[in-house]
N, C-alpha and C. Protein backbone atom coordinates (compact mmCIF):
# COMPACT_ATOMS: atom_id res chain seq x y z
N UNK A 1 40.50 103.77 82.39
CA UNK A 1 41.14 103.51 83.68
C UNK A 1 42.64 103.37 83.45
N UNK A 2 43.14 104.47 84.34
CA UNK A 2 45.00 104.09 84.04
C UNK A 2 45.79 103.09 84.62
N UNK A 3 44.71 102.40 85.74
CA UNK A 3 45.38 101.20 86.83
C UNK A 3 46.40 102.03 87.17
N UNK A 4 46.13 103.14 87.57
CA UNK A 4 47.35 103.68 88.42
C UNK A 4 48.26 104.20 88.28
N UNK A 5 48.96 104.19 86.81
CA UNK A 5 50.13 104.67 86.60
C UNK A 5 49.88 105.78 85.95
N UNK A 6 49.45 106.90 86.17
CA UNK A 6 49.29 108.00 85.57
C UNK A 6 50.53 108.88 86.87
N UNK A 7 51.25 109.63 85.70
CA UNK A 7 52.26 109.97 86.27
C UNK A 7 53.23 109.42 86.87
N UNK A 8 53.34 108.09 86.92
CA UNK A 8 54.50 107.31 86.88
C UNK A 8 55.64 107.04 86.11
N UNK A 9 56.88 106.99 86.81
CA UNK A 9 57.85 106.41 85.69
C UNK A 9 58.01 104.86 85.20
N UNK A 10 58.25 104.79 83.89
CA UNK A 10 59.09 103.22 83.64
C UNK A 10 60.40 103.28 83.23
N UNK A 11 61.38 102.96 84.04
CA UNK A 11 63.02 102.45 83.39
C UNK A 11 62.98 101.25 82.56
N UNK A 12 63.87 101.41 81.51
CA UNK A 12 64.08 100.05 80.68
C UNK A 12 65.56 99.85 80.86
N UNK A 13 66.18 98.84 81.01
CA UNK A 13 67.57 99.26 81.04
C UNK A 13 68.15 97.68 79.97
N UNK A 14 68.94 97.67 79.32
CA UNK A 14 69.44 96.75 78.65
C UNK A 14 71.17 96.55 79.38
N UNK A 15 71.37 95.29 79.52
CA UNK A 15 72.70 95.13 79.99
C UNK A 15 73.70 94.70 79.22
N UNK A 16 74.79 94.61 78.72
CA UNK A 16 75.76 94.32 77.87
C UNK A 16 76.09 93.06 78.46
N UNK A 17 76.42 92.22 77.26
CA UNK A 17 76.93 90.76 77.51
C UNK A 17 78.18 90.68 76.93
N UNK A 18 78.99 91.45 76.93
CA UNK A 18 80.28 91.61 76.29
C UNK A 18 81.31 92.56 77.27
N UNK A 19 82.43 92.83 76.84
CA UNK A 19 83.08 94.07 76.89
C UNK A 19 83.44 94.05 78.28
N UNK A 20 83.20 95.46 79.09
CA UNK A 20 83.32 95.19 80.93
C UNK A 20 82.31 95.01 81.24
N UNK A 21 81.12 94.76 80.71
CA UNK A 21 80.18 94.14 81.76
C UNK A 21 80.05 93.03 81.94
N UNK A 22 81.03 91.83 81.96
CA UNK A 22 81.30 90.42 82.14
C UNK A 22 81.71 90.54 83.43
N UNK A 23 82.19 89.59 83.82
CA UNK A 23 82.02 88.90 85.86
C UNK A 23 83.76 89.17 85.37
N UNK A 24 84.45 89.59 86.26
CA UNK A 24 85.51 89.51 86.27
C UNK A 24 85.82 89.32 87.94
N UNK A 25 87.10 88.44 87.66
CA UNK A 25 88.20 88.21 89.04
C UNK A 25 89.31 89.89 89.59
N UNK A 26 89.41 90.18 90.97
CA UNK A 26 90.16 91.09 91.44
C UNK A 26 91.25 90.32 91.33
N UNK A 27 92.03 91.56 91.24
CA UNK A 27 94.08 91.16 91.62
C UNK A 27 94.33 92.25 92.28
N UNK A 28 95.24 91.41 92.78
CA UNK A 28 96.24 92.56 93.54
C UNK A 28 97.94 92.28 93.21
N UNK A 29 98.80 92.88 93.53
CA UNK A 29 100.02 92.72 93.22
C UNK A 29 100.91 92.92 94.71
N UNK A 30 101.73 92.13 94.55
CA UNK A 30 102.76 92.15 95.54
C UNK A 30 104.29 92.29 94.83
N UNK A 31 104.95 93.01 95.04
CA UNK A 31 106.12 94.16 94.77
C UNK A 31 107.73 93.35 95.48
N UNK A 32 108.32 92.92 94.98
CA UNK A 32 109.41 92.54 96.07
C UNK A 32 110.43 93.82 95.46
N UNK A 33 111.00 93.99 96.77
CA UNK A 33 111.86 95.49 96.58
C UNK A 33 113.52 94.91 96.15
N UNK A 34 113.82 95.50 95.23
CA UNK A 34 115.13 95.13 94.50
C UNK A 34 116.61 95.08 95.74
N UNK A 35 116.17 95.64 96.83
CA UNK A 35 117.46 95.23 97.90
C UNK A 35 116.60 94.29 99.00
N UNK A 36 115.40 93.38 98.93
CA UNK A 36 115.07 92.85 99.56
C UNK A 36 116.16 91.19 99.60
N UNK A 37 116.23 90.30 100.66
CA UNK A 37 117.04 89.54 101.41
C UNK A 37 116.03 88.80 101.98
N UNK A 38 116.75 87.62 102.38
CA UNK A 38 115.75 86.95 103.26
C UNK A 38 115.94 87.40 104.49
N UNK A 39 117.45 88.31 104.99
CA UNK A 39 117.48 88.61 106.31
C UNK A 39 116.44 89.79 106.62
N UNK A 40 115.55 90.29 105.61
CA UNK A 40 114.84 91.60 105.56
C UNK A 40 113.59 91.18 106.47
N UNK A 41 113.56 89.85 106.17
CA UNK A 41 111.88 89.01 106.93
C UNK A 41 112.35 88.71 108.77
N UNK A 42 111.46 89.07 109.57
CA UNK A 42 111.68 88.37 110.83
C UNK A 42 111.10 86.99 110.97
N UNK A 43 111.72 85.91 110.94
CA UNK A 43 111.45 84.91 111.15
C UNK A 43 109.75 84.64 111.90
N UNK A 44 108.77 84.09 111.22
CA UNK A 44 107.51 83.87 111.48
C UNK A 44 107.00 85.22 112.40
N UNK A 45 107.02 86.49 112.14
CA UNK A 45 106.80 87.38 112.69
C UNK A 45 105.91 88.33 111.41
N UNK A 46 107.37 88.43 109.84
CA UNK A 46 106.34 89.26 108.89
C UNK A 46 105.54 88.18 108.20
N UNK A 47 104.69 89.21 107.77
CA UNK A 47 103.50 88.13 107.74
C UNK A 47 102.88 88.67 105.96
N UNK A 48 102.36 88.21 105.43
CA UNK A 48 101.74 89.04 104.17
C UNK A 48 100.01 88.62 104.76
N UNK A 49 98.97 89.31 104.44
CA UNK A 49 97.66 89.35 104.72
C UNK A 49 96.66 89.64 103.65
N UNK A 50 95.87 88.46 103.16
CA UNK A 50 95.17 88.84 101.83
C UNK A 50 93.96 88.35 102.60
N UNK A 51 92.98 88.78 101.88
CA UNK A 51 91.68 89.06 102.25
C UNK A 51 90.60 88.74 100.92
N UNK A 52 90.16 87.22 101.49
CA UNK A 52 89.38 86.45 100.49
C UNK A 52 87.57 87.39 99.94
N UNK A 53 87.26 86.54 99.44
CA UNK A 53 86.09 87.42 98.79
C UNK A 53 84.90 86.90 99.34
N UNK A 54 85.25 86.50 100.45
CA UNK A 54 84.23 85.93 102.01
C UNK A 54 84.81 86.90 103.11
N UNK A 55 85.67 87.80 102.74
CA UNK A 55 86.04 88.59 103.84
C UNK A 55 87.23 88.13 105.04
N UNK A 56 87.46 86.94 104.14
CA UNK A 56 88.48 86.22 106.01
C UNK A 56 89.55 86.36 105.25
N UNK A 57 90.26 86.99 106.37
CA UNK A 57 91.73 87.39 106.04
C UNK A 57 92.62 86.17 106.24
N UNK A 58 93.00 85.95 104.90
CA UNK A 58 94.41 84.70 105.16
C UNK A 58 95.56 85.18 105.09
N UNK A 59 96.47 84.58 106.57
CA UNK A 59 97.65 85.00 106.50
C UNK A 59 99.04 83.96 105.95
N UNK A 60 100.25 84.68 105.87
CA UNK A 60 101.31 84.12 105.43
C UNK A 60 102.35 84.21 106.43
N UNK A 61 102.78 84.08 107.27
CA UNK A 61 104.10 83.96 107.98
C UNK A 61 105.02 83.82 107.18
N UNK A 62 106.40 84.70 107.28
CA UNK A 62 107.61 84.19 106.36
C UNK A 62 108.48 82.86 107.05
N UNK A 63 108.75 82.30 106.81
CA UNK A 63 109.95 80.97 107.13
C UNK A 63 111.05 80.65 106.41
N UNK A 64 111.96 81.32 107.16
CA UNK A 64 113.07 81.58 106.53
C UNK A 64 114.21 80.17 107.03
N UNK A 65 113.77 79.05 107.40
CA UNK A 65 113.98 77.50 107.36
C UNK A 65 113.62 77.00 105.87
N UNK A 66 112.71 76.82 105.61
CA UNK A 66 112.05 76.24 104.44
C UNK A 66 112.43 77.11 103.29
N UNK A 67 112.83 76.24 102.05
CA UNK A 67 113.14 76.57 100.45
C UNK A 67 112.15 76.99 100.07
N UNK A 68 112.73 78.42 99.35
CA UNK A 68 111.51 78.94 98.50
C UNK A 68 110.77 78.13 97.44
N UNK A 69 111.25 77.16 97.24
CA UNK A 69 111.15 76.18 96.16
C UNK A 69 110.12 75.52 96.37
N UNK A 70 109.60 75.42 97.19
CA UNK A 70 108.61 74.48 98.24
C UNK A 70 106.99 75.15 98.34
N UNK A 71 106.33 74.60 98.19
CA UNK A 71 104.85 75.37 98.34
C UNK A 71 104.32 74.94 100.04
N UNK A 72 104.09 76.07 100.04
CA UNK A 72 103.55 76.05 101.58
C UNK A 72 101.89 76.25 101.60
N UNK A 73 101.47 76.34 102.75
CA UNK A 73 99.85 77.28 102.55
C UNK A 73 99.72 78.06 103.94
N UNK A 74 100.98 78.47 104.61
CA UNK A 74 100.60 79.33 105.29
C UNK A 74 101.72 79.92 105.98
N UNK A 75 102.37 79.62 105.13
CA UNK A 75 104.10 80.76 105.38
C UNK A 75 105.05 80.60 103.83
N UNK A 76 105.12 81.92 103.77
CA UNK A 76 106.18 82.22 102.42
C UNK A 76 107.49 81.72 102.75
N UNK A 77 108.35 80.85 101.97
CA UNK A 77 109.20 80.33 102.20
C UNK A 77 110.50 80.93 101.55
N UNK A 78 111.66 81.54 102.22
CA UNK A 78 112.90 82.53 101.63
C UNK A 78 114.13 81.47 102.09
N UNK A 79 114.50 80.28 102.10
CA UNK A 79 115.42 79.90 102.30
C UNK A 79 116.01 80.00 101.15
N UNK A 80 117.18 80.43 101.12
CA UNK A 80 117.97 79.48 99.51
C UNK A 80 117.88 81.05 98.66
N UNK A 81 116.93 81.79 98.98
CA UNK A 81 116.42 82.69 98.08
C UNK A 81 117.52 83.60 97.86
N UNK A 82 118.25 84.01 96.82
CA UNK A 82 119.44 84.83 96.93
C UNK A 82 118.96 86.00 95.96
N UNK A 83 117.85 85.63 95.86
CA UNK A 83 117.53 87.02 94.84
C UNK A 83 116.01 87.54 94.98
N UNK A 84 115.73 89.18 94.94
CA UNK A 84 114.27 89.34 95.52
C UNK A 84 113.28 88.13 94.04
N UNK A 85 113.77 88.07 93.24
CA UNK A 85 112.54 87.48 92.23
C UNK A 85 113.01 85.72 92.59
N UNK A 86 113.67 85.53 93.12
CA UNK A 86 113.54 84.13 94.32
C UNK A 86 112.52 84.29 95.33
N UNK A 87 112.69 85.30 96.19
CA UNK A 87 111.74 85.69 97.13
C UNK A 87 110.06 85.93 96.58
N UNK A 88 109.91 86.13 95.43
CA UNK A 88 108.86 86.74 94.64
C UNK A 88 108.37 85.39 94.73
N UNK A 89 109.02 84.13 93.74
CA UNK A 89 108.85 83.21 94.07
C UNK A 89 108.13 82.24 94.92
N UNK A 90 108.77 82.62 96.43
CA UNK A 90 108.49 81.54 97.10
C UNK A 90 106.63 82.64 97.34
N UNK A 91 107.26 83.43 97.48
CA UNK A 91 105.13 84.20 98.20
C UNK A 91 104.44 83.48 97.21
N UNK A 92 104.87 83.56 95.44
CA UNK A 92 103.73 82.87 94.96
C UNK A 92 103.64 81.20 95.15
N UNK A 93 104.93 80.46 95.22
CA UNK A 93 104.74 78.92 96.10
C UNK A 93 103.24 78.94 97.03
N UNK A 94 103.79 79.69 97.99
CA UNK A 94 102.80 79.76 99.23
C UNK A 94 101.03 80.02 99.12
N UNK A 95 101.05 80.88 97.96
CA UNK A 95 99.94 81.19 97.49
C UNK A 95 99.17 80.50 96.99
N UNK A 96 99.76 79.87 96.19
CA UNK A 96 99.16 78.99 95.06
C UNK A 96 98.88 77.36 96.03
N UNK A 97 99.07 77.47 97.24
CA UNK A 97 99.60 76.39 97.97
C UNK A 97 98.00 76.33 99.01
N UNK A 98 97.32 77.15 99.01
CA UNK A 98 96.37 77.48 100.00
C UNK A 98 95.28 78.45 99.70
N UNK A 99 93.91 78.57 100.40
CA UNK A 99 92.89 79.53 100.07
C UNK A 99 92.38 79.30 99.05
N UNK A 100 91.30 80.41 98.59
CA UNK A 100 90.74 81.03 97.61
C UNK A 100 91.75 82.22 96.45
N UNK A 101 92.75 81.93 96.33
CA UNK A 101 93.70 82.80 95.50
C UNK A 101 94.83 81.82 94.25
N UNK A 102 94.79 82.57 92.92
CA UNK A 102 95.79 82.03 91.99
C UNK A 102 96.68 83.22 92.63
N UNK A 103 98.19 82.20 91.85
CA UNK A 103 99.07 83.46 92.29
C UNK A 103 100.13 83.29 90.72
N UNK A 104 100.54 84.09 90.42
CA UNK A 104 101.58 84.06 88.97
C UNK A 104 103.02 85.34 89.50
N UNK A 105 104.14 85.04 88.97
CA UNK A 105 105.20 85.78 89.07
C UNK A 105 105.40 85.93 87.57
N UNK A 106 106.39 87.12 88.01
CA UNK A 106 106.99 87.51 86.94
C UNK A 106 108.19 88.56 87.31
N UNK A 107 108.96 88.26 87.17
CA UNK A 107 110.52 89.06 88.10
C UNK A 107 110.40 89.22 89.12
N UNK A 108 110.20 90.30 89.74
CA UNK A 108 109.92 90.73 91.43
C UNK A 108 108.64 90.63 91.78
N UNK A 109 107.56 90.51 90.60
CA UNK A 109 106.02 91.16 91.19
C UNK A 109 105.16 90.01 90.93
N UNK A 110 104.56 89.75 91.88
CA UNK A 110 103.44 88.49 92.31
C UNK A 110 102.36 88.83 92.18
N UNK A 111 101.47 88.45 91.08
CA UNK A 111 100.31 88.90 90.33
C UNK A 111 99.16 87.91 91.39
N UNK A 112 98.45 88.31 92.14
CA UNK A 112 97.26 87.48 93.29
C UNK A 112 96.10 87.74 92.74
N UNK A 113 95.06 86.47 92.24
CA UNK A 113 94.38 86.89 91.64
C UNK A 113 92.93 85.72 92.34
N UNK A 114 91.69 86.62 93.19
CA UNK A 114 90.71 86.09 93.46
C UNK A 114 90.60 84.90 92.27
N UNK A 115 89.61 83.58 93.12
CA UNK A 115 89.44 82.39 92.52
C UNK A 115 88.33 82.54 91.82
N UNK A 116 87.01 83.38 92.55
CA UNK A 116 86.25 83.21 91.96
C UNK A 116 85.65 85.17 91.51
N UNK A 117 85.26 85.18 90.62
CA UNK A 117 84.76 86.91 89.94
C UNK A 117 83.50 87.14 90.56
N UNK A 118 83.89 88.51 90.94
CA UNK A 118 82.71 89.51 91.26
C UNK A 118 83.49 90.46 91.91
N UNK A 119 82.46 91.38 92.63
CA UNK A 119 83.07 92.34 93.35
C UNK A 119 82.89 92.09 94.61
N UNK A 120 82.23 91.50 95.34
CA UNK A 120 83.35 90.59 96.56
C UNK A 120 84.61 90.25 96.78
N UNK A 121 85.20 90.35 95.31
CA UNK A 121 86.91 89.64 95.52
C UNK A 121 87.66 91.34 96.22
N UNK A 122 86.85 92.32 95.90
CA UNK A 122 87.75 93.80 95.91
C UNK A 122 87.21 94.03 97.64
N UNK A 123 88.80 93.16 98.03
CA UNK A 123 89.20 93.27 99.53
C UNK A 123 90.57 94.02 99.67
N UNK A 124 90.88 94.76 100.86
CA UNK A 124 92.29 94.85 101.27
C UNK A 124 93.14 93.89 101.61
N UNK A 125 93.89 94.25 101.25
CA UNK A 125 95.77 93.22 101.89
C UNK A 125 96.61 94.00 102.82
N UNK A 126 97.23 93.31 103.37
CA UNK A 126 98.63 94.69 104.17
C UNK A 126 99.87 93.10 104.20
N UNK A 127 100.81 94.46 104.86
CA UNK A 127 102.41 93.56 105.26
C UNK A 127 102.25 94.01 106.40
N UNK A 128 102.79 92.93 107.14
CA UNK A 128 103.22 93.42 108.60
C UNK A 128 104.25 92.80 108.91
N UNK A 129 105.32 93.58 109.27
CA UNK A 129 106.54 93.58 109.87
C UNK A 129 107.33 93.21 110.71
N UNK A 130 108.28 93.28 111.39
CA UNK A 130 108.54 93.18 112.78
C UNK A 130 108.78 94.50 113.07
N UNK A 131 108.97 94.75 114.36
CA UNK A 131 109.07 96.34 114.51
C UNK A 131 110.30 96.68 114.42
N UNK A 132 110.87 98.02 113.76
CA UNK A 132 111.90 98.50 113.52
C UNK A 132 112.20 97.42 112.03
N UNK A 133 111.79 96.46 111.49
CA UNK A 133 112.23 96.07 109.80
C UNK A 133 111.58 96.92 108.92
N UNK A 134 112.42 97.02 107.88
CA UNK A 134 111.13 97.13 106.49
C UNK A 134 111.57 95.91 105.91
N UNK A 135 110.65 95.11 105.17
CA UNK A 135 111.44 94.14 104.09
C UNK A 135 111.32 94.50 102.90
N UNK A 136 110.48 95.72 102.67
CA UNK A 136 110.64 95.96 101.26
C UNK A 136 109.63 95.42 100.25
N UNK A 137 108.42 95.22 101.31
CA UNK A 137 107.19 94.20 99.94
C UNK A 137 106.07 95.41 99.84
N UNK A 138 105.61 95.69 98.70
CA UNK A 138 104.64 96.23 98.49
C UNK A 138 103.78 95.66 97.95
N UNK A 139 102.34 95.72 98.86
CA UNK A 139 101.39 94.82 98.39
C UNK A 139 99.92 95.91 98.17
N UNK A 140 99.21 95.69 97.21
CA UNK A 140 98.09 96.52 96.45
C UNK A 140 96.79 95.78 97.47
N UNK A 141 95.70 96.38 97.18
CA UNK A 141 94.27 96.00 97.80
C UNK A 141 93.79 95.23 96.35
N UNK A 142 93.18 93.85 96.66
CA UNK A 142 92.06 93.30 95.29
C UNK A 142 91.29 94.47 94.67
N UNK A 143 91.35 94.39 93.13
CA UNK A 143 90.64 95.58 92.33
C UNK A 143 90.34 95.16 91.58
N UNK A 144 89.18 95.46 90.79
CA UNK A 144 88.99 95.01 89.32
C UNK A 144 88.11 93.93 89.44
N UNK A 145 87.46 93.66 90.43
CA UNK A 145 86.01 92.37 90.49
C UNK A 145 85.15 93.07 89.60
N UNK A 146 84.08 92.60 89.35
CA UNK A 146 83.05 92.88 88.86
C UNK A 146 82.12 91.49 88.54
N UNK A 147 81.11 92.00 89.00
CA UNK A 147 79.54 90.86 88.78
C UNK A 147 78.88 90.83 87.67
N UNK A 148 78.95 90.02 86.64
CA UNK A 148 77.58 90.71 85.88
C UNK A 148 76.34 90.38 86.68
N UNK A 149 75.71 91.43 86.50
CA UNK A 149 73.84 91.71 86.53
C UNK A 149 74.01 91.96 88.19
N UNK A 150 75.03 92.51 88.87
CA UNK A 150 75.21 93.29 89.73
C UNK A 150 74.17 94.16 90.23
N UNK A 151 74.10 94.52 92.05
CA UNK A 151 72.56 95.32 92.32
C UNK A 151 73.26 96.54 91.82
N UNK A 152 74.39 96.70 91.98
CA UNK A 152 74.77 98.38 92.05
C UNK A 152 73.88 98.65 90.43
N UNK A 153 74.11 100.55 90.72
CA UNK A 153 72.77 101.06 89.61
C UNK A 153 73.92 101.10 88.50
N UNK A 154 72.86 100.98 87.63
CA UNK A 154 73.56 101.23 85.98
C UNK A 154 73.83 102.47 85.93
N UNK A 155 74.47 102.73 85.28
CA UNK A 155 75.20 104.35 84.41
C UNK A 155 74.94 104.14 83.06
N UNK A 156 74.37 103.62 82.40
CA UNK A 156 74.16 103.33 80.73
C UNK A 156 73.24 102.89 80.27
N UNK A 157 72.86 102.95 79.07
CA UNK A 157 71.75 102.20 78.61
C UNK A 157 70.66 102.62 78.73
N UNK A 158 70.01 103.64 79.69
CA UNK A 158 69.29 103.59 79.92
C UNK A 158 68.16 104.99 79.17
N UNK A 159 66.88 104.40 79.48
CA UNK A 159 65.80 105.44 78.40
C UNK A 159 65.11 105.50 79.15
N UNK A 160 63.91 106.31 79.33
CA UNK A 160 62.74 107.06 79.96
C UNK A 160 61.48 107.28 79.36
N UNK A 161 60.36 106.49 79.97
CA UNK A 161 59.17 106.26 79.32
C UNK A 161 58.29 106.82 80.75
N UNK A 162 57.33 107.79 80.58
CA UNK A 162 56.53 108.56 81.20
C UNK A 162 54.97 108.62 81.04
N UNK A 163 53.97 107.71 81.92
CA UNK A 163 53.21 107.89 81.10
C UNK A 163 52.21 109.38 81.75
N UNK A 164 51.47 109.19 81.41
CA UNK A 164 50.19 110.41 81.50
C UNK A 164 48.75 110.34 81.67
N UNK A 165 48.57 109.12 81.25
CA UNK A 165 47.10 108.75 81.22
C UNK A 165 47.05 107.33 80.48
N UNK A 166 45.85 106.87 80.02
CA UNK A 166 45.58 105.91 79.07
C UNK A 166 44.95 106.32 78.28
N UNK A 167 45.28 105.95 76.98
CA UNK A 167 44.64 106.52 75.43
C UNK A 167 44.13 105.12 75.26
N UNK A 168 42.96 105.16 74.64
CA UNK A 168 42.25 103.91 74.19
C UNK A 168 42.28 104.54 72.44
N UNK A 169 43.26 103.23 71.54
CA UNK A 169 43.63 103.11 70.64
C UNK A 169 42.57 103.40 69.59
N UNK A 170 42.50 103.83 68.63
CA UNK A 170 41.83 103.31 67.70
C UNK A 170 41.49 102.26 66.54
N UNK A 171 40.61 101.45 66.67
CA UNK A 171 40.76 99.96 66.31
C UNK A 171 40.19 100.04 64.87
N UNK A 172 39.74 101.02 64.47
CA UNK A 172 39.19 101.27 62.50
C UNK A 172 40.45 101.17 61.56
């Protein structure tokens, strides 16, 4: 008796506990443009928009009252700021100030990095403007989550066992 599986397949799949198949956090990057100003921002109008790994979009209003120096949690602060990696600055203040997001600088570019890993964190971001500004921020979509033991299908590892029937062993 084959109980059935005659002509059935079995997958085996082994998963890696190392390397990229570990849980990793998304980032995204935010860009301050080398002729950016605080006069570039419309006062509580541009806004930066990141998008948690629950899907709810948190926003930033700029406030160009308040020192970049200052951590906010829901407006980037450009007072005082006389230089775009001042301005770089205050977005990561603000960041690090509120939500589900780390935030790290480094000259002009604001490294945003989901709190917690998987691929839930790989959401979109945007800038929004006032009409007729540019201020000059370029901001990336979250990339680079990953789950381990994730539903999506494997690409690796994997072998192919087919059976055919049942053979009853020989026990001599």
């Amino acid at each position: 008796d084959d109980n059935g599986l005659s002509d059935m397949y079995l997958y085996l799949g082994c998963g890696d506990t190392a390397g990229d198949h570990v849980a990793a956090k998304a980032e995204a990057t935010i860009t301050v443009g080398a002729t950016t100003t605080t006069a570039s921002f419309a006062d509580n109008i541009s806004r930066i928009t990141l998008t948690d790994a629950g899907g709810t979009q948190r926003q930033f209003l700029v406030d160009r009252d308040a020192r970049y120096q200052t951590q906010s949690g829901s407006a980037f602060n450009v007072s005082g700021a006389a230089t775009p990696a001042n301005i770089a600055t205050g977005i990561k203040n603000a960041i690090n100030g509120a939500h589900s997001f780390v935030a790290t600088v480094s000259g002009t570019v604001v490294t945003v990095t989901q709190s917690a890993a998987g691929v839930a964190g790989n959401q979109s971001n945007f800038f929004t403007d006032s009409p007729g500004d540019s201020a000059g921020l370029t901001i990336t979509d979250f990339t680079g989550g990953k789950t381990k033991g994730t539903s999506t299908a494997m690409t690796g590892g994997k072998f192919l066992l087919r059976t055919t029937g049942f053979i009853v062993p020989n026990d001599a």
